[in-house]
N, C-alpha and C. Protein backbone atom coordinates (compact mmCIF):
# COMPACT_ATOMS: atom_id res chain seq x y z
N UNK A 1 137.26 170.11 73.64
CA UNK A 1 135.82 169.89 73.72
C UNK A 1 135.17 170.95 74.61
N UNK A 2 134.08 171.55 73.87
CA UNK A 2 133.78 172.59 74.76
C UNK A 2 132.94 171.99 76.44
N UNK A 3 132.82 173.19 77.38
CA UNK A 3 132.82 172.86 78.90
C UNK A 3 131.32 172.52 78.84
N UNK A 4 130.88 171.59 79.85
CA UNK A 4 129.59 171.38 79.71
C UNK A 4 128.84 171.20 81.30
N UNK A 5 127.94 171.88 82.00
CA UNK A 5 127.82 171.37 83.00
C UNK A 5 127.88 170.12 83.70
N UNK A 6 128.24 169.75 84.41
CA UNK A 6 128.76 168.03 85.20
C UNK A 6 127.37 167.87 85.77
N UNK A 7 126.76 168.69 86.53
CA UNK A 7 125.07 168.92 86.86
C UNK A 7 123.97 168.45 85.70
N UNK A 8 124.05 168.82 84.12
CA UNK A 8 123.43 168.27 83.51
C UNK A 8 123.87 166.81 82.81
N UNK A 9 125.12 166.70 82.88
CA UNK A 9 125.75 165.28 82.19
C UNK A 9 125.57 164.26 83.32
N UNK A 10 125.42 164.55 84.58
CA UNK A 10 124.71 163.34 85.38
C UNK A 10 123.37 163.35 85.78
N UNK A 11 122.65 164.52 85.37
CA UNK A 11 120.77 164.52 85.22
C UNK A 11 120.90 163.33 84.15
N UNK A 12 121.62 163.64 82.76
CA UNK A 12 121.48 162.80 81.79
C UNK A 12 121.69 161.23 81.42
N UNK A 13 122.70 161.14 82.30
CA UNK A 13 123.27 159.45 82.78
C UNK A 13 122.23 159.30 83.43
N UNK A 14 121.91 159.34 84.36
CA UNK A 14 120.78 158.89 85.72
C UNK A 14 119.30 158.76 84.44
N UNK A 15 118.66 159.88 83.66
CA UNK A 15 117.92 159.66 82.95
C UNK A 15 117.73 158.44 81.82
N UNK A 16 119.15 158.30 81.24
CA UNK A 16 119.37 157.04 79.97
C UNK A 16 120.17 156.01 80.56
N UNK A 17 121.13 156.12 81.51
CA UNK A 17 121.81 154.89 81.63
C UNK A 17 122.94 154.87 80.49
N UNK A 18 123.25 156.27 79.65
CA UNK A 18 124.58 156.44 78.91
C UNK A 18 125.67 156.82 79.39
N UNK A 19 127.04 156.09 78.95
CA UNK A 19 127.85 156.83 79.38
C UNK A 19 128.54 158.25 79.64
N UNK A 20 128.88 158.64 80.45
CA UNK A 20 129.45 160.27 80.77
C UNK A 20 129.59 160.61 79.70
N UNK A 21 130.61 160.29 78.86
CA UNK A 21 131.15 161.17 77.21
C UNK A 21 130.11 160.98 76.09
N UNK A 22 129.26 159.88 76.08
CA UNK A 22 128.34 159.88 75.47
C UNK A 22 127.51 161.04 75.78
N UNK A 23 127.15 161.19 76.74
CA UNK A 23 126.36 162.17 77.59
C UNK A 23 126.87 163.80 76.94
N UNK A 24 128.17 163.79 77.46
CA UNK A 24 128.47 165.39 77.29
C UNK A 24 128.51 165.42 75.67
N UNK A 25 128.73 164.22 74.84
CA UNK A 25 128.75 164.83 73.21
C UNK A 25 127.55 164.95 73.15
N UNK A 26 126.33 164.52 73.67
CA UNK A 26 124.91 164.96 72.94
C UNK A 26 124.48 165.77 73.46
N UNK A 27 124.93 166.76 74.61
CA UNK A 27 124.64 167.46 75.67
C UNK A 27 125.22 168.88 74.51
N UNK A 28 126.61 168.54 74.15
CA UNK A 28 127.21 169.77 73.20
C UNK A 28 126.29 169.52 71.65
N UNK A 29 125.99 168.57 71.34
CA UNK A 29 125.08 168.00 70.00
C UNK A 29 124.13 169.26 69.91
N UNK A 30 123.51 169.24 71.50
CA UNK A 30 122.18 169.29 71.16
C UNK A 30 122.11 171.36 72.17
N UNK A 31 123.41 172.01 72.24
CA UNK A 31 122.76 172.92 73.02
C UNK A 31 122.71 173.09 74.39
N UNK A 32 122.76 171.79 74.97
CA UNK A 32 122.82 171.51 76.63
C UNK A 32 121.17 171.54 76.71
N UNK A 33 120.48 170.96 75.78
CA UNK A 33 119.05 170.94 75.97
C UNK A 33 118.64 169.26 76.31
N UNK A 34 118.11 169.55 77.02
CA UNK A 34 118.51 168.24 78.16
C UNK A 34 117.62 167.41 77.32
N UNK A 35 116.18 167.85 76.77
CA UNK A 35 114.84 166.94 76.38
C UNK A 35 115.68 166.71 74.87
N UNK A 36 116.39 167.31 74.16
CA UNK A 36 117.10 167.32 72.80
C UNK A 36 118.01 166.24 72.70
N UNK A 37 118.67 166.26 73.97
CA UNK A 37 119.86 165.18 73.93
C UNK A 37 119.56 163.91 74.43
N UNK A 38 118.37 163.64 75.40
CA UNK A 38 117.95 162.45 75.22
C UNK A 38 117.31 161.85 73.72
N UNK A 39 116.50 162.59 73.26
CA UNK A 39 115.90 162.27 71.66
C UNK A 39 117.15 161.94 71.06
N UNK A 40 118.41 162.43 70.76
CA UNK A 40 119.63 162.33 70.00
C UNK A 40 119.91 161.08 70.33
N UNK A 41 120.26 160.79 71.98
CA UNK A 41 120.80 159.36 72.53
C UNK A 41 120.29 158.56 71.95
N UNK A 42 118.71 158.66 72.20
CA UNK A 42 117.82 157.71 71.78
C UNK A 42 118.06 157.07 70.19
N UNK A 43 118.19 158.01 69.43
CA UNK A 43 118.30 157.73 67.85
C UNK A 43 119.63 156.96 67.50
N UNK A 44 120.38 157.80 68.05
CA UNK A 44 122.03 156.83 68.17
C UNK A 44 121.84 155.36 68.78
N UNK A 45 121.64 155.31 69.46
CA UNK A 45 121.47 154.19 70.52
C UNK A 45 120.77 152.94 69.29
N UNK A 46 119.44 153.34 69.41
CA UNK A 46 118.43 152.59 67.97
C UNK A 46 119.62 152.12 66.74
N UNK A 47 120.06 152.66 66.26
CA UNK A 47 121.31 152.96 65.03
C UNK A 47 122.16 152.07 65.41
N UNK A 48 122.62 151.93 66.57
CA UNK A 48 123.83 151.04 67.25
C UNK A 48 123.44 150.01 67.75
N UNK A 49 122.02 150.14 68.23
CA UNK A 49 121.13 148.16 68.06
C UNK A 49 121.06 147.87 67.11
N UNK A 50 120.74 148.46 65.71
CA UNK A 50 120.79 147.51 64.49
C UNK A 50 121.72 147.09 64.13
N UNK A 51 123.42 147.72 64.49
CA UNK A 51 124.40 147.22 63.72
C UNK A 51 124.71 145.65 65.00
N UNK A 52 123.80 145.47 66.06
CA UNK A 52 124.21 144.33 67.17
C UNK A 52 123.14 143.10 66.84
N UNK A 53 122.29 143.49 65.97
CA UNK A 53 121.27 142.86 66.00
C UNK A 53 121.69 140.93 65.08
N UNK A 54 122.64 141.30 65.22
CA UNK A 54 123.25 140.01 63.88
C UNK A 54 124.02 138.78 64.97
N UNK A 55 124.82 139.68 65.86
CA UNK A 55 125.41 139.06 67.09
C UNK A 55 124.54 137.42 67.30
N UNK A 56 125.25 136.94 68.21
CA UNK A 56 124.88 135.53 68.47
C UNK A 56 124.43 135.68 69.43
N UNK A 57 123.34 134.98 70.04
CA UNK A 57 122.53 135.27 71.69
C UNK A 57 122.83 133.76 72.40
N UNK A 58 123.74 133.56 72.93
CA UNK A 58 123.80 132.36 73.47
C UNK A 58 123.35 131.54 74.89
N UNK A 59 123.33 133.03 75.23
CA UNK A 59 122.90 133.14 76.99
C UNK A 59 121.45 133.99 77.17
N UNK A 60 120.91 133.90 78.28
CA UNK A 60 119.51 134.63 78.54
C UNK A 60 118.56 133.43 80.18
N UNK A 61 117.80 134.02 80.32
CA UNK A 61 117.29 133.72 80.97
C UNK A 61 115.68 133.49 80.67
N UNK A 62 114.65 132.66 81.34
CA UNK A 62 113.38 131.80 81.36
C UNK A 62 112.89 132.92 82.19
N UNK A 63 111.55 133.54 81.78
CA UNK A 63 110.62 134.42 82.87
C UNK A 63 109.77 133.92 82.59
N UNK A 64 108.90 133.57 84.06
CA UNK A 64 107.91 133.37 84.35
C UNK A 64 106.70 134.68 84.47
N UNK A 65 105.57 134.57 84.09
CA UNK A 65 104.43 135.68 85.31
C UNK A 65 102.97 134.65 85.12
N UNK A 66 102.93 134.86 86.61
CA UNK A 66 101.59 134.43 86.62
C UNK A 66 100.28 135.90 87.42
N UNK A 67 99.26 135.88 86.81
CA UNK A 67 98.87 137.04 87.14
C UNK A 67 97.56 136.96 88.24
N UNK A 68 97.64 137.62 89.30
CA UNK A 68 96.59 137.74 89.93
C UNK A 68 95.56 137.03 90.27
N UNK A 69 95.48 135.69 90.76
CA UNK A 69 94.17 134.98 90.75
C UNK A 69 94.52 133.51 90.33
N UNK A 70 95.90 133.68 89.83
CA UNK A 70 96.81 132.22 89.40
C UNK A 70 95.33 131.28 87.92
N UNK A 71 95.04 132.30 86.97
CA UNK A 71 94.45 131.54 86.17
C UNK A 71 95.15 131.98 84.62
N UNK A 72 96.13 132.69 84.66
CA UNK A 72 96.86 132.78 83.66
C UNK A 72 98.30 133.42 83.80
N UNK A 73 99.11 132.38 82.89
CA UNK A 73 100.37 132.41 83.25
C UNK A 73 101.11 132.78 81.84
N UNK A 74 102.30 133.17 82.19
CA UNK A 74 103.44 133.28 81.14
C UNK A 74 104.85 132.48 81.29
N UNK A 75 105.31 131.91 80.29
CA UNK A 75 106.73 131.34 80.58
C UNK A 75 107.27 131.91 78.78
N UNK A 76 108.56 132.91 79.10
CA UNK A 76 108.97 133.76 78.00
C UNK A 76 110.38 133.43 77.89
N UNK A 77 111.52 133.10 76.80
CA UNK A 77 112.53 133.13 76.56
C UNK A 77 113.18 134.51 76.20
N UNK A 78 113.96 134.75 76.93
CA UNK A 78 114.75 136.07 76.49
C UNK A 78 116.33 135.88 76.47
N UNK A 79 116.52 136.08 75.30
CA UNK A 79 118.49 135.81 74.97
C UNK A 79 119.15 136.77 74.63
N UNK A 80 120.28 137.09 75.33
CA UNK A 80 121.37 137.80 74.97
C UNK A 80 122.57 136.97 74.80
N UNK A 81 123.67 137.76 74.73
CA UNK A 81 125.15 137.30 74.25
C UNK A 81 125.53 136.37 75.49
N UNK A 82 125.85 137.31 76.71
CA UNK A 82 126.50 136.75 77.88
C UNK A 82 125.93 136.61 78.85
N UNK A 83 126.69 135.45 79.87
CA UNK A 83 125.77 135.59 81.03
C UNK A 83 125.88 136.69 82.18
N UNK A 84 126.92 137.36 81.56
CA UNK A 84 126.95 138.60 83.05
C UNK A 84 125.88 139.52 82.10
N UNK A 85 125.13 139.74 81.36
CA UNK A 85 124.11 140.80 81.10
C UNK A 85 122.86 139.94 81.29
N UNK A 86 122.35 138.34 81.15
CA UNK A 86 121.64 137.87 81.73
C UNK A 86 121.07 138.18 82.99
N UNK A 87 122.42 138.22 83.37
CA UNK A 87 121.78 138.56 85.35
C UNK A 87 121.60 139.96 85.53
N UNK A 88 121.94 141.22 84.49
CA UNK A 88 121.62 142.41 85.32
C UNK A 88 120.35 142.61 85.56
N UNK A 89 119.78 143.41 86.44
CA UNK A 89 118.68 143.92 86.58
C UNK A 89 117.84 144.42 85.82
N UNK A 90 118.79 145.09 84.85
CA UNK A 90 117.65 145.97 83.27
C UNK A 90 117.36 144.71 82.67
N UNK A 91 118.20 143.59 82.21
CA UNK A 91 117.89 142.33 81.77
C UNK A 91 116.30 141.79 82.31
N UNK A 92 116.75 141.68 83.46
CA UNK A 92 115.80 140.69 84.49
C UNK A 92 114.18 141.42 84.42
N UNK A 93 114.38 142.58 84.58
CA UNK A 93 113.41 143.60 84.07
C UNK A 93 112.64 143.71 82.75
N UNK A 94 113.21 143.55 81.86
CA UNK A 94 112.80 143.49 80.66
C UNK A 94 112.23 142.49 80.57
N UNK A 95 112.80 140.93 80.62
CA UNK A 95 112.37 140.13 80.40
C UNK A 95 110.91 139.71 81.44
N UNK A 96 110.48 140.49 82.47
CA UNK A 96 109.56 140.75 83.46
C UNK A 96 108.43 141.34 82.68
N UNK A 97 109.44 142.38 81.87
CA UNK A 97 107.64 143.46 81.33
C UNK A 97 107.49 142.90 80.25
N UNK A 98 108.35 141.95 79.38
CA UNK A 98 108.10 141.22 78.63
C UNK A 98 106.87 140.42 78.52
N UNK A 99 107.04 139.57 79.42
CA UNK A 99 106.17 138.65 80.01
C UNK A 99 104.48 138.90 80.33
N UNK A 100 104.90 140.61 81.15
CA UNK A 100 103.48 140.83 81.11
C UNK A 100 103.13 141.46 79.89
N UNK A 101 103.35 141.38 78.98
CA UNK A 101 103.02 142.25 78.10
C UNK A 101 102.28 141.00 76.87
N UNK A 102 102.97 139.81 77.10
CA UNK A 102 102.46 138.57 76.55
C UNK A 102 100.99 138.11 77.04
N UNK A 103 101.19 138.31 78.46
CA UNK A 103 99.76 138.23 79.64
C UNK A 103 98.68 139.09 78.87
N UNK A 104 98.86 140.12 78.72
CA UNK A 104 97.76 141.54 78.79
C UNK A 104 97.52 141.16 77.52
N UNK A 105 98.47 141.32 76.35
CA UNK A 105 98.21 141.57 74.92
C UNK A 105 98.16 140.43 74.31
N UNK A 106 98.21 138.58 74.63
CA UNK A 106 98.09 137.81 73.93
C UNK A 106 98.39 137.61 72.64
N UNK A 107 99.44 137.86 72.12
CA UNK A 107 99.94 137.99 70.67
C UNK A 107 100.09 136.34 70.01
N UNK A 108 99.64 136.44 68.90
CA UNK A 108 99.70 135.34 68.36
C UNK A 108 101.14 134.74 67.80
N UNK A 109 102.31 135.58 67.98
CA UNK A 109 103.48 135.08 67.55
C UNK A 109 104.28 136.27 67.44
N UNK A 110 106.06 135.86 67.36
CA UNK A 110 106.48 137.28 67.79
C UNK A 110 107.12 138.15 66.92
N UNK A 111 107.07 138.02 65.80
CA UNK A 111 107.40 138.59 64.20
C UNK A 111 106.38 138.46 63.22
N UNK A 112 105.76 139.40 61.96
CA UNK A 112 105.28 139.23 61.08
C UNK A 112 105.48 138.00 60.32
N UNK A 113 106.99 137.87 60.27
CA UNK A 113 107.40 136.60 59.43
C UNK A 113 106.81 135.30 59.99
N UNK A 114 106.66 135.11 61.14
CA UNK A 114 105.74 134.14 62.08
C UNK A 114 104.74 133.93 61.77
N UNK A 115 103.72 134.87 60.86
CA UNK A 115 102.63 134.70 60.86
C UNK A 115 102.01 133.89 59.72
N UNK A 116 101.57 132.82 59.53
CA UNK A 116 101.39 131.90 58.74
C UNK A 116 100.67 132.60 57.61
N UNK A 117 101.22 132.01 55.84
CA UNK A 117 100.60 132.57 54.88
C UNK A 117 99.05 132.58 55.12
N UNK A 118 98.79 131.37 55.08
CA UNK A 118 97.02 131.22 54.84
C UNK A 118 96.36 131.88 55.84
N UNK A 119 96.96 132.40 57.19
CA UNK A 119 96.03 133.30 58.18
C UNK A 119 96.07 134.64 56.81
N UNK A 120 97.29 135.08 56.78
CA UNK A 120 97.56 136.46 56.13
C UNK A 120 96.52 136.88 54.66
N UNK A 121 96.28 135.76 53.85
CA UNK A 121 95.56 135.44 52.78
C UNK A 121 93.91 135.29 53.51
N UNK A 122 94.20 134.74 54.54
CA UNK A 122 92.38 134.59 54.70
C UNK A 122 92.11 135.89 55.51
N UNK A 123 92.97 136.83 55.91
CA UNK A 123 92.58 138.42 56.74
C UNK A 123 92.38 139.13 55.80
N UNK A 124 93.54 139.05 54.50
CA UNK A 124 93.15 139.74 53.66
C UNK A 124 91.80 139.68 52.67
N UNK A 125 91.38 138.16 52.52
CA UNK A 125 90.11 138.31 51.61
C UNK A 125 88.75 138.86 52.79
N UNK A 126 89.02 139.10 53.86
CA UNK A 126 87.80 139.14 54.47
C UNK A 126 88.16 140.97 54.88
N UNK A 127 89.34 141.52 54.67
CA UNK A 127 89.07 143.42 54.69
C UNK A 127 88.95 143.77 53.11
N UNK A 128 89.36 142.64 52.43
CA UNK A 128 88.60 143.56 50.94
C UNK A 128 86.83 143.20 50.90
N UNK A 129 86.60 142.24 51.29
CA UNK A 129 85.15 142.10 51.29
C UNK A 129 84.48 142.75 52.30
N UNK A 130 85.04 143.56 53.28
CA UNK A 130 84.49 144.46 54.08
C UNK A 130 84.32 145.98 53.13
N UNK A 131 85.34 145.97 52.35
CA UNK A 131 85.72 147.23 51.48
C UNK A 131 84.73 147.41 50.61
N UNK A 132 84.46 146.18 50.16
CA UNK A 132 83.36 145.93 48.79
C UNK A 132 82.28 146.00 49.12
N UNK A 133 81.75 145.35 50.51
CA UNK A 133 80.79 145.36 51.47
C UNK A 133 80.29 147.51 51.67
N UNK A 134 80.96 147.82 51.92
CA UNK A 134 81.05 149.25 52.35
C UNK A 134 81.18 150.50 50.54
N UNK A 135 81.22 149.70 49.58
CA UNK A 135 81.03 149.77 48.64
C UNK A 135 82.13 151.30 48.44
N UNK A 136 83.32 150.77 48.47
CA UNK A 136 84.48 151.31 48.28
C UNK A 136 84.65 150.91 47.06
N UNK A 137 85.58 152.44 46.01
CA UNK A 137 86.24 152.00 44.95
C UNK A 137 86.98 150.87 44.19
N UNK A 138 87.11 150.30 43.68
CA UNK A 138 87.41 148.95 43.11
C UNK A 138 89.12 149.50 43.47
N UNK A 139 89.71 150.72 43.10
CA UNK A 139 90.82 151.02 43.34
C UNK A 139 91.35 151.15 44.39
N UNK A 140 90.74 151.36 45.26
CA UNK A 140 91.16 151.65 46.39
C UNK A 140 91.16 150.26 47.70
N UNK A 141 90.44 148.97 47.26
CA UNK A 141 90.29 148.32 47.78
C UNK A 141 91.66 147.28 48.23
N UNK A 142 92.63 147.35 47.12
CA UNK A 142 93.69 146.72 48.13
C UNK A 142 94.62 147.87 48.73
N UNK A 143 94.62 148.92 48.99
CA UNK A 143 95.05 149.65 49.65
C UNK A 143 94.34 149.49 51.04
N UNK A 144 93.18 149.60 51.11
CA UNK A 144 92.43 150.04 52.49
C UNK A 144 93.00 148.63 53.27
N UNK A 145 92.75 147.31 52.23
CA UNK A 145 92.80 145.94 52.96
C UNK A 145 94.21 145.87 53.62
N UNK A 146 95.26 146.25 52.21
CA UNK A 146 96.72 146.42 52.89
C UNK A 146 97.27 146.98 54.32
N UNK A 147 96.07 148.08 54.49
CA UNK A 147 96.18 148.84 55.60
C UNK A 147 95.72 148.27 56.59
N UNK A 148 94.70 147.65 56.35
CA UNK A 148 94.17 146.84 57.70
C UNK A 148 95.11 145.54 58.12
N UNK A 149 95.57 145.00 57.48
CA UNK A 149 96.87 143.95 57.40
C UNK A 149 97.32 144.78 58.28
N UNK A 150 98.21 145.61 58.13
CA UNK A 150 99.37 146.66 58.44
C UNK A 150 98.54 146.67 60.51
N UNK A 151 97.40 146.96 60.79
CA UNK A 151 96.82 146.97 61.61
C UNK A 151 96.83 145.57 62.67
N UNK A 152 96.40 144.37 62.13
CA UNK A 152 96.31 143.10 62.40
C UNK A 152 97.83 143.07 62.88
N UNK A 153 99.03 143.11 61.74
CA UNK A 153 100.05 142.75 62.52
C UNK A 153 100.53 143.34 64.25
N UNK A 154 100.04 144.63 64.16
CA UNK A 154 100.22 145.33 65.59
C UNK A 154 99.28 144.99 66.37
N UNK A 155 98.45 143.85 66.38
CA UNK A 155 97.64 143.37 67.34
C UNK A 155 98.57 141.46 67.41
N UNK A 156 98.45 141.62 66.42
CA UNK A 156 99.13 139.68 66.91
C UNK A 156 100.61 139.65 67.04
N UNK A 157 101.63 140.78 66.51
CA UNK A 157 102.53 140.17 66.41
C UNK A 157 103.37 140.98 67.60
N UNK A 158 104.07 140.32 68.47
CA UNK A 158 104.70 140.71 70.25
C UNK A 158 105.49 142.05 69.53
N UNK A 159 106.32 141.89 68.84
CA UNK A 159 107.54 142.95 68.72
C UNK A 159 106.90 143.96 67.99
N UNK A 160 105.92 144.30 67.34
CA UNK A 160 104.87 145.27 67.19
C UNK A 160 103.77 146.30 67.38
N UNK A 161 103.31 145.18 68.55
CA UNK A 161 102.32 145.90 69.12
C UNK A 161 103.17 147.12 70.66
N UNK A 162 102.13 148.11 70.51
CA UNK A 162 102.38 149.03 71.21
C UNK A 162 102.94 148.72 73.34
N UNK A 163 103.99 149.06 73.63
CA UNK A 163 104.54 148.46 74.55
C UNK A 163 103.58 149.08 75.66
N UNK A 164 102.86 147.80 77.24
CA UNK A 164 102.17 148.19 77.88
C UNK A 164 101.83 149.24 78.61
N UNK A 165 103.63 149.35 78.59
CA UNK A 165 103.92 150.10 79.89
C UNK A 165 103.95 151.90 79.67
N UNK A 166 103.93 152.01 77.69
CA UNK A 166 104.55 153.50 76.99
C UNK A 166 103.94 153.05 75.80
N UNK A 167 102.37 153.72 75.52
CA UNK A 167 102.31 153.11 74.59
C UNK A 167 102.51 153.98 73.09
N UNK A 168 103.51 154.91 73.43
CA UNK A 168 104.03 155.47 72.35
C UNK A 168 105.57 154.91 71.71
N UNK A 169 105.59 153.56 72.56
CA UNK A 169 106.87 153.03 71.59
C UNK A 169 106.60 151.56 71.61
N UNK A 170 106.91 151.02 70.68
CA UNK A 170 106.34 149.46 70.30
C UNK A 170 107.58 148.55 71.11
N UNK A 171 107.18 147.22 71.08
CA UNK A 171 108.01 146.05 71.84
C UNK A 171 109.25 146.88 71.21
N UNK A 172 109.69 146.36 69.90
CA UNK A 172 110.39 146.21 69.28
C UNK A 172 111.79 147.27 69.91
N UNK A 173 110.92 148.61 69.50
CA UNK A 173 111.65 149.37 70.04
C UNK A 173 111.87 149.23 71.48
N UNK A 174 111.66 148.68 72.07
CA UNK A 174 111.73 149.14 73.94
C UNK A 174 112.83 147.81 73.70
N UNK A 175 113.11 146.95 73.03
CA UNK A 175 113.95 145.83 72.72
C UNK A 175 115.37 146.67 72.36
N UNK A 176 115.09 147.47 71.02
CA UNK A 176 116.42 148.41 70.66
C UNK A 176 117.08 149.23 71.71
N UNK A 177 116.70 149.73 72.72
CA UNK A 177 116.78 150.65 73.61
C UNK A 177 117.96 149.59 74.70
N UNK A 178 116.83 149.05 74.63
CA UNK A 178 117.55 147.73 75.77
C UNK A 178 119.14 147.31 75.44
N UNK A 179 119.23 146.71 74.28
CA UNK A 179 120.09 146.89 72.98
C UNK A 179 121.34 147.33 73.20
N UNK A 180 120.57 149.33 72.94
CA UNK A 180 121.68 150.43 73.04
C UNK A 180 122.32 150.56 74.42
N UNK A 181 121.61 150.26 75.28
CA UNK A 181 122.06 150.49 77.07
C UNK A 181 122.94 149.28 77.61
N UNK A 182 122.41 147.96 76.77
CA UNK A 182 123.31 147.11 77.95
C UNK A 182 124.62 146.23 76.58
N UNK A 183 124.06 147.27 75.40
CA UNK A 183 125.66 146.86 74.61
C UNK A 183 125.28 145.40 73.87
N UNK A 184 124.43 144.35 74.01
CA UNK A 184 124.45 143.13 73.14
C UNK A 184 123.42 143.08 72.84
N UNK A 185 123.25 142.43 71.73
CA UNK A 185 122.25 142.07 71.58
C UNK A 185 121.21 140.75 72.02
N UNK A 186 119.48 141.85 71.71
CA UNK A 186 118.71 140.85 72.88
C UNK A 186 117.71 140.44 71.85
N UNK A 187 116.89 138.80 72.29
CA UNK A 187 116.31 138.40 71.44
C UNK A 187 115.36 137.64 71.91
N UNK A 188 114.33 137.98 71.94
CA UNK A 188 113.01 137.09 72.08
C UNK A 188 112.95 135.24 71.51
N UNK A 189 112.79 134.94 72.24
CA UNK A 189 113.07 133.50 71.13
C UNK A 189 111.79 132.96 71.12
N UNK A 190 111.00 132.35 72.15
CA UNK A 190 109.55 132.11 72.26
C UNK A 190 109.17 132.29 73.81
N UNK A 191 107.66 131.88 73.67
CA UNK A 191 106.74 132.68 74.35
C UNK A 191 105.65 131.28 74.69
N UNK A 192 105.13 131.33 75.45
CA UNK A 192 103.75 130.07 75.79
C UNK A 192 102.87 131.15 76.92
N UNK A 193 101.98 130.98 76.61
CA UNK A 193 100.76 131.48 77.27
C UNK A 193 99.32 130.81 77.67
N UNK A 194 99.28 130.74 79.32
CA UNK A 194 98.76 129.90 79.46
C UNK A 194 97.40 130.53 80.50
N UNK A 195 96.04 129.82 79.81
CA UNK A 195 95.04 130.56 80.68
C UNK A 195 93.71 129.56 80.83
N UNK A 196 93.46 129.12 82.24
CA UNK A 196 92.57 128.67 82.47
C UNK A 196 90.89 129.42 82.49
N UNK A 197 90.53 128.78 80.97
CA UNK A 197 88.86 129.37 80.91
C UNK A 197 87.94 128.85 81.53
N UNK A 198 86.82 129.61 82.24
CA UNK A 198 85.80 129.08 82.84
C UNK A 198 84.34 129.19 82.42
């Protein structure tokens, strides 16, 4: 295996949280281009959460957040396989920004599949009658509506919408990542959100 600096293969661990040999094969993958071989990790990693994603989640832990002023709260289920990845810190963490991310973005449920037919049927007759309204092509009108669907779900549904903290990668993904780093698979189960109006 060709030689690879030990200087950049532990910039690269410290950056992803991958192992050393993982490290130096994407390090030789990619050139020793440090921004290249994280993108590579990253894609592998994603690739190797979907084949975990089937796994059984038997263990996990209950997060709480209550925010600022104690008038709205979160209580979030987060499950993995075992209980020694329950307790790590990236765990405990996740299931933290989880939580606020339920707080901030109020999602109506945490998969598309969640989302009840007759909401989906009554969003859709009201963006084609915006379409028709705006006196769009007869052809083009379930496309535009489709698209706005496509929109709606990344506002209501948790594992969709754009993550608080990066909002160039969605729940979902910041879930896969999680995934690829701590090896089992992780799973949202439910969510309650709670806010006193005045």
């Amino acid at each position: 295996m060709k030689k690879v600096s030990l200087d950049l293969i532990q910039e690269l661990k410290a950056r992803t949280g991958v192992g050393i040999m993982d490290c130096k094969r994407a390090l030789i993958a990619t050139n020793e281009d440090i921004e290249k071989a994280i993108d590579h990790l990253r894609k592998k990693g994603i690739a190797q959460a979907g084949e975990r994603m089937n796994k059984s989640t038997g263990e996990g832990v209950i997060e709480t957040y209550i925010h600022p002023g104690s008038r709205l709260g979160v209580l979030l289920e987060l499950r993995c396989e075992t209980d020694f990845t329950a307790k790590t810190p990236e765990f405990k963490q996740l299931a933290k920004d989880l939580s606020m991310q339920v707080a901030a973005s109020n999602p109506l449920c945490i998969s598309r599949e969640e989302v009840p037919k007759e909401k989906i049927e009554h969003e859709l007759e009201i963006y084609k009658a915006q379409a028709k309204e705006s006196k769009k092509p007869e052809k083009v009108i379930d496309k535009i509506a489709q698209g706005k669907l496509e929109k709606f779900y990344k506002e209501v549904c948790l594992s969709e919408q754009p993550f608080i903290k990066n909002s160039e990668i969605s729940v979902q993904d910041l879930i896969k990542e999680a995934i690829s780093k701590l090896r089992e698979n992780i799973l949202i189960k439910r969510f309650s959100r709670f806010r006193i109006e005045g």
